[in-house]
PDB file of N, CA and C in Angstrom:
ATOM      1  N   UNK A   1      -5.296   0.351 -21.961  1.00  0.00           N
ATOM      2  CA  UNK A   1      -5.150   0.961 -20.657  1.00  0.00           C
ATOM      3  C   UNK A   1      -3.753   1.552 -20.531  1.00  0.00           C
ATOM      4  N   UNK A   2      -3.588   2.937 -20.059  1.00  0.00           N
ATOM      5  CA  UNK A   2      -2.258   3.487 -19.451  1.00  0.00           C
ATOM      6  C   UNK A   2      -1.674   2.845 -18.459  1.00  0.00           C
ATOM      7  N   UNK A   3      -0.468   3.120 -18.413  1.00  0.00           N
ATOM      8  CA  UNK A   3       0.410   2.724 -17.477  1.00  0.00           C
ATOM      9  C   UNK A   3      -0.094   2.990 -15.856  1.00  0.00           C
ATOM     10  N   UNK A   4       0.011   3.075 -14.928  1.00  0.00           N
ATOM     11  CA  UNK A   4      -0.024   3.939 -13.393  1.00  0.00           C
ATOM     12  C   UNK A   4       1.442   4.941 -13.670  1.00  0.00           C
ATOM     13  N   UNK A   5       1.649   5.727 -12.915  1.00  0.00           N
ATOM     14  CA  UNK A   5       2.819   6.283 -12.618  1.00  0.00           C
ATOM     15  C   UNK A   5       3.399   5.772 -11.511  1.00  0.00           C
ATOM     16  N   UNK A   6       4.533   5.848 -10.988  1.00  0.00           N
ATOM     17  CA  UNK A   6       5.218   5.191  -9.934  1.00  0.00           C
ATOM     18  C   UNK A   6       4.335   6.559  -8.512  1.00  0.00           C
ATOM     19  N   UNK A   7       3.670   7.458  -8.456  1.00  0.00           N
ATOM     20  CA  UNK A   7       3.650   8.209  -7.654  1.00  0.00           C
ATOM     21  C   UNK A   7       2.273   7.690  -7.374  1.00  0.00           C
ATOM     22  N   UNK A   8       1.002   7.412  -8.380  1.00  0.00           N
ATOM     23  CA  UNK A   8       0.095   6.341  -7.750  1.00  0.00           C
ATOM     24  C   UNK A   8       0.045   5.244  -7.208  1.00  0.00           C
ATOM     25  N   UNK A   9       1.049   4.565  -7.743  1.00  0.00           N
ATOM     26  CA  UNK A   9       1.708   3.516  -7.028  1.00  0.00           C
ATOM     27  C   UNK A   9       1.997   3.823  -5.552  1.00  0.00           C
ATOM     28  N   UNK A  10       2.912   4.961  -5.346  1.00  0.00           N
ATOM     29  CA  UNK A  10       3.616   4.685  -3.498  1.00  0.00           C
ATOM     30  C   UNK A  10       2.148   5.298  -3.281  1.00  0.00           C
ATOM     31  N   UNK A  11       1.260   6.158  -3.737  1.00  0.00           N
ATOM     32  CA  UNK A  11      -0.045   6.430  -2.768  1.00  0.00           C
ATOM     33  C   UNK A  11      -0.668   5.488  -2.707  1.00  0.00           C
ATOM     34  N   UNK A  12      -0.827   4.250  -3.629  1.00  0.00           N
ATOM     35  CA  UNK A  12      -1.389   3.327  -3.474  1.00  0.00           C
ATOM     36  C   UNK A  12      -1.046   2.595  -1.892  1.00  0.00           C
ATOM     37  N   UNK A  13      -0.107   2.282  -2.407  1.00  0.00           N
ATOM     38  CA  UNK A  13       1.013   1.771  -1.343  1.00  0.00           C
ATOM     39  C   UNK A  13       0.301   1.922   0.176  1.00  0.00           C
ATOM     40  N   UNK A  14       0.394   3.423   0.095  1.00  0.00           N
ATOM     41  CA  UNK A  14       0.095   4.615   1.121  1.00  0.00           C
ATOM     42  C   UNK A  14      -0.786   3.917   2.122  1.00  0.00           C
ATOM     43  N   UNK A  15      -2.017   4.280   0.869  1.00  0.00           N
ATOM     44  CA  UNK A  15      -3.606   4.011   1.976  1.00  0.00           C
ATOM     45  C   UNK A  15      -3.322   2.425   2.180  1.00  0.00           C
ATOM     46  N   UNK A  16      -2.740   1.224   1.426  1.00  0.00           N
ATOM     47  CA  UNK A  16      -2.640   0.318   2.192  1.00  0.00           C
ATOM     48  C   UNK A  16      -2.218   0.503   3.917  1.00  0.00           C
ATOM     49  N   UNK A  17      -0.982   0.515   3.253  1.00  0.00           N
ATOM     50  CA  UNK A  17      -0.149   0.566   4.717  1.00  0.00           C
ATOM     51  C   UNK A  17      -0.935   1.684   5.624  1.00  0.00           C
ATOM     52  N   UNK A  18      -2.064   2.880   5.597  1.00  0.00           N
ATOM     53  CA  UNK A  18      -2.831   3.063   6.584  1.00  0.00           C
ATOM     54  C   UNK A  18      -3.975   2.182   6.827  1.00  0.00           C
ATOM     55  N   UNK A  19      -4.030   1.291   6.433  1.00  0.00           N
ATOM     56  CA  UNK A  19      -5.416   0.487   6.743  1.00  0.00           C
ATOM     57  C   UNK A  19      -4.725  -0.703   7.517  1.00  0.00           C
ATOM     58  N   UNK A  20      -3.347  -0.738   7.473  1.00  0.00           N
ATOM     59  CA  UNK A  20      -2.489  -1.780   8.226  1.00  0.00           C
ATOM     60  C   UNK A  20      -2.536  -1.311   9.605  1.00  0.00           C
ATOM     61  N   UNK A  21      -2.587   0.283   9.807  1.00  0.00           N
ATOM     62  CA  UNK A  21      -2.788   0.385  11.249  1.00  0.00           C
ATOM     63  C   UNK A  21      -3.451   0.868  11.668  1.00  0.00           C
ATOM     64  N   UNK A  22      -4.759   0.671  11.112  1.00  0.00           N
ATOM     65  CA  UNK A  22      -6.022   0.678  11.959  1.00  0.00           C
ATOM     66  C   UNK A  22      -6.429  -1.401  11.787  1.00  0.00           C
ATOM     67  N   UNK A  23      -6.069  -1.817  11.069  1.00  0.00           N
ATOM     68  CA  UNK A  23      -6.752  -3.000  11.128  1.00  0.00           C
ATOM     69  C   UNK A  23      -7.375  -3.458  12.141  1.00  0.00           C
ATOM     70  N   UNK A  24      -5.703  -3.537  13.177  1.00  0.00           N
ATOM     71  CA  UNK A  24      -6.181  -4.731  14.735  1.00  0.00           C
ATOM     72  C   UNK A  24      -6.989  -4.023  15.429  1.00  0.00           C
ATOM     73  N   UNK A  25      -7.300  -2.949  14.887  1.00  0.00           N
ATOM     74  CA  UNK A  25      -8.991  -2.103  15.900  1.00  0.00           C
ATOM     75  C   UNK A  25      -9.801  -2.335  15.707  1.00  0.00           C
ATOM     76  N   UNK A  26     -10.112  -3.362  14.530  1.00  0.00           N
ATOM     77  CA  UNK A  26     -11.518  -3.874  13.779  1.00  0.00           C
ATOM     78  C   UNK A  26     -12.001  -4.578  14.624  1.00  0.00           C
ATOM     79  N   UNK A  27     -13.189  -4.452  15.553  1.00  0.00           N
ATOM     80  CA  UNK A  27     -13.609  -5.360  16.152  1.00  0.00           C
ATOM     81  C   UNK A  27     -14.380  -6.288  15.728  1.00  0.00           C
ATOM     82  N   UNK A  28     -14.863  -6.015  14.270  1.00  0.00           N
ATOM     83  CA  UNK A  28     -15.563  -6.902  13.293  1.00  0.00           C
ATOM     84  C   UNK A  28     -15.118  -8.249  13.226  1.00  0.00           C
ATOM     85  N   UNK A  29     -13.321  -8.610  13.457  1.00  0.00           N
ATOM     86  CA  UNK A  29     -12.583  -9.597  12.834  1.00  0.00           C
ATOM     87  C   UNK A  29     -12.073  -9.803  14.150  1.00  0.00           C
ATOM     88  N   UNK A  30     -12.167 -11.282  14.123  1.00  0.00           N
ATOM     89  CA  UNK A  30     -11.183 -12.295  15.307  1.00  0.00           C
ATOM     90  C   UNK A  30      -9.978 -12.193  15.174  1.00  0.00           C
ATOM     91  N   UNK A  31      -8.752 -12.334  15.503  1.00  0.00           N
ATOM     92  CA  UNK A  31      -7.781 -13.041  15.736  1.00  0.00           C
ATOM     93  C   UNK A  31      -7.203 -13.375  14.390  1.00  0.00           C
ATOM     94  N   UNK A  32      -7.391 -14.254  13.841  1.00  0.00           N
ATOM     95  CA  UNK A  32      -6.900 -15.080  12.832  1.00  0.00           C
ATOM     96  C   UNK A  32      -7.580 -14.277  11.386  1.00  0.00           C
ATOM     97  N   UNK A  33      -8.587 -13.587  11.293  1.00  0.00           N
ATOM     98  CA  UNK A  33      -9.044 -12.936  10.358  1.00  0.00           C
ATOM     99  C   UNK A  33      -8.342 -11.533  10.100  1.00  0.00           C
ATOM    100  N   UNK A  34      -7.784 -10.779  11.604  1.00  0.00           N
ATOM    101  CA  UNK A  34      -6.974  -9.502  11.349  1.00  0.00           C
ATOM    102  C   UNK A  34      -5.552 -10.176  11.206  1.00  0.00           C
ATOM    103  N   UNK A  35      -4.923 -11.481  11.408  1.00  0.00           N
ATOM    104  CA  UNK A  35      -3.389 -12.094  10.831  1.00  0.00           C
ATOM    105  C   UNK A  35      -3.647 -12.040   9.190  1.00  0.00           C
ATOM    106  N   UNK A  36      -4.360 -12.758   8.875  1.00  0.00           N
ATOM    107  CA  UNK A  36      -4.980 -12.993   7.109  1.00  0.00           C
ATOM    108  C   UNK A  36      -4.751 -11.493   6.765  1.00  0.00           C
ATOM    109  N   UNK A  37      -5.436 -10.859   7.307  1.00  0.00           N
ATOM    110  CA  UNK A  37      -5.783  -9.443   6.134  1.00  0.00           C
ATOM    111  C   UNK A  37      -4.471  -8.802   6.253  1.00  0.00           C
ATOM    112  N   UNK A  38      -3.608  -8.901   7.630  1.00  0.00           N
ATOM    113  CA  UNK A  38      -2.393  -7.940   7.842  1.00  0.00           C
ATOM    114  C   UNK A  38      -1.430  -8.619   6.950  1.00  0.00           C
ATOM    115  N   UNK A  39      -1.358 -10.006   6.439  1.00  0.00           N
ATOM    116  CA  UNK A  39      -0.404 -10.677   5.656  1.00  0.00           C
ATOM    117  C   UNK A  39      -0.559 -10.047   4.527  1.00  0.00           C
ATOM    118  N   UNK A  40      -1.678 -10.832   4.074  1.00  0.00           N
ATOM    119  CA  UNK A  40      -2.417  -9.459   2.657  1.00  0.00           C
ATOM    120  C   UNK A  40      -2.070  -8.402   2.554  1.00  0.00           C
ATOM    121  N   UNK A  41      -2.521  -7.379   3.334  1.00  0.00           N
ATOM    122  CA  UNK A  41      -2.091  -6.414   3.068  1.00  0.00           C
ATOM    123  C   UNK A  41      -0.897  -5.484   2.990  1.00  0.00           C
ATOM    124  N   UNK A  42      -0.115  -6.469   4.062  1.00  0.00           N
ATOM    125  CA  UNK A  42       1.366  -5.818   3.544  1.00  0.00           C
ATOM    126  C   UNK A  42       2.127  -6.401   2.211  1.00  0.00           C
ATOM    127  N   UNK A  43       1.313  -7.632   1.686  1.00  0.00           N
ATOM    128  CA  UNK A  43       1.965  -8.307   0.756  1.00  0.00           C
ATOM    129  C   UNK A  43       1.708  -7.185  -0.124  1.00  0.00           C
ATOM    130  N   UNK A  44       0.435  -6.637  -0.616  1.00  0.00           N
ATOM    131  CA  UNK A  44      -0.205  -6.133  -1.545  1.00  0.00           C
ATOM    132  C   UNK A  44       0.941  -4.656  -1.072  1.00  0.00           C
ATOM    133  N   UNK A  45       1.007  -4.001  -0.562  1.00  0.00           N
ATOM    134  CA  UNK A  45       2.019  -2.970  -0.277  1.00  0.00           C
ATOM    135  C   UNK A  45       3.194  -3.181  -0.889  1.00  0.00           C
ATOM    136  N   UNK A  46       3.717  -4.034  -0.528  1.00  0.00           N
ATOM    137  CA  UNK A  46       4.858  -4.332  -1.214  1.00  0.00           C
ATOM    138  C   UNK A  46       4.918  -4.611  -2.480  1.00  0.00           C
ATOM    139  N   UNK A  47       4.230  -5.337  -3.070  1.00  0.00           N
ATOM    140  CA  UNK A  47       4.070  -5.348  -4.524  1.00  0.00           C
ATOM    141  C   UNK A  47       3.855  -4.186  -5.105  1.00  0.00           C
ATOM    142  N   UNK A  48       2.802  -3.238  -4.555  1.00  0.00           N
ATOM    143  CA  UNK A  48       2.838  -1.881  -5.160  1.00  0.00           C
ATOM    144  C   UNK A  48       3.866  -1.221  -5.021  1.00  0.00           C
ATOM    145  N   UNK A  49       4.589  -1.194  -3.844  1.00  0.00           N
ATOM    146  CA  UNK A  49       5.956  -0.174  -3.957  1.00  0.00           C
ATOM    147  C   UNK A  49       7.364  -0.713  -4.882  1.00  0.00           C
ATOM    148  N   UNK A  50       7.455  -2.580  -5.097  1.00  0.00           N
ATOM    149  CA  UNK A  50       7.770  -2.886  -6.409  1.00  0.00           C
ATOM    150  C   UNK A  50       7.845  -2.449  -7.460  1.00  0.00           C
ATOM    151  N   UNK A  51       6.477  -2.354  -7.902  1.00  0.00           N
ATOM    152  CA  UNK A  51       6.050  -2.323  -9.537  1.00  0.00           C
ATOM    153  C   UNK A  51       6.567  -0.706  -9.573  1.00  0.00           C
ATOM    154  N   UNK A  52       6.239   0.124  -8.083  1.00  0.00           N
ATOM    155  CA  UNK A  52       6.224   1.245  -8.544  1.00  0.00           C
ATOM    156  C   UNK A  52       8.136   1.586  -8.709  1.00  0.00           C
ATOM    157  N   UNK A  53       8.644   0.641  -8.321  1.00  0.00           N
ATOM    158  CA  UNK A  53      10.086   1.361  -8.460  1.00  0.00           C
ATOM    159  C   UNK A  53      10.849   0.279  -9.820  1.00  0.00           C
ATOM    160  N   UNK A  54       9.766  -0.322 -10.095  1.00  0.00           N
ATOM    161  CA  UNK A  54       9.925  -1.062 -11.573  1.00  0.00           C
ATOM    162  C   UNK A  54       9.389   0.320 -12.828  1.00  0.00           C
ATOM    163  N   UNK A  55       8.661   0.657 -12.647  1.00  0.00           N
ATOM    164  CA  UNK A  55       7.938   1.321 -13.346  1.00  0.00           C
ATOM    165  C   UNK A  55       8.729   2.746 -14.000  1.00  0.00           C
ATOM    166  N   UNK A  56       8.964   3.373 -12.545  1.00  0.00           N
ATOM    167  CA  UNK A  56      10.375   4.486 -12.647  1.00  0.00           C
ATOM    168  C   UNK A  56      10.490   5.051 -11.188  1.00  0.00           C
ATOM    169  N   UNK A  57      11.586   5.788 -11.059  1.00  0.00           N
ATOM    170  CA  UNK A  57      11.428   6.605 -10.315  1.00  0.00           C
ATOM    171  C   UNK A  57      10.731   7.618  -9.259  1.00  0.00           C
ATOM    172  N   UNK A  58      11.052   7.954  -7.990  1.00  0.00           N
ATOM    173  CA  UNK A  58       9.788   8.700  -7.415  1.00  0.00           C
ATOM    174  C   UNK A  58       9.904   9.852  -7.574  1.00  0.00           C
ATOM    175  N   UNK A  59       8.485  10.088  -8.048  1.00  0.00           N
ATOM    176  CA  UNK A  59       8.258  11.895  -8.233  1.00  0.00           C
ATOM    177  C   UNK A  59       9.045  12.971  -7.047  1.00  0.00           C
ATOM    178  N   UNK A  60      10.152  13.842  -7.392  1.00  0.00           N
ATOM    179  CA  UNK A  60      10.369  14.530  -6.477  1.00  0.00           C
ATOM    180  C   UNK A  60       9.109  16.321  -6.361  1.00  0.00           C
ATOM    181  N   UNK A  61       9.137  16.393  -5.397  1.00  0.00           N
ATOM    182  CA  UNK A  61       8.127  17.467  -5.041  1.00  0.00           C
ATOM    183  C   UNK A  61       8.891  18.562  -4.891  1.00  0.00           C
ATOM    184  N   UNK A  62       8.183  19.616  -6.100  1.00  0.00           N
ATOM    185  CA  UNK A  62       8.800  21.405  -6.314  1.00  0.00           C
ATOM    186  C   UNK A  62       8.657  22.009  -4.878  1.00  0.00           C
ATOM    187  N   UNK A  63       9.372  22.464  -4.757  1.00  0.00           N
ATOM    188  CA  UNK A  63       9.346  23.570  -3.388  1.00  0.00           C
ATOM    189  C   UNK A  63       9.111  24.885  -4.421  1.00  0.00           C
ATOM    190  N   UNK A  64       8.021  25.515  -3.238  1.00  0.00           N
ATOM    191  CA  UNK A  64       7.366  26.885  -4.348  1.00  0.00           C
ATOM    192  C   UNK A  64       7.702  28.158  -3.720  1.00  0.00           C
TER     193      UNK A  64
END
């Protein structure tokens, strides 16, 4: 298996941290089930934006 690049990584990152703020709108989940997933999921964010600045550098974007 290849590496990720550090730029899949922060998109990874990304759609976490948008699913962090829609979570507490889930009316699916109580209370204590949207605390769990918001811990999670910022943990998991953070680890990706880690690895990704372990990995290398962030892609800078060409102006055209």
């Amino acid at each position: 298996m290849t590496e990720l690049d550090p730029h899949t990584l922060h998109v990874a990152a990304s759609l976490v941290r948008g699913r962090l703020a829609t979570i507490k709108l889930d009316p699916r989940m109580d209370g204590l089930q949207r605390l769990g997933a918001h811990r999670a999921l910022t943990q998991l964010a953070i680890d990706l934006e880690v690895s990704a600045d372990h990995v290398g550098p962030k892609r800078c974007r060409r102006k055209a």
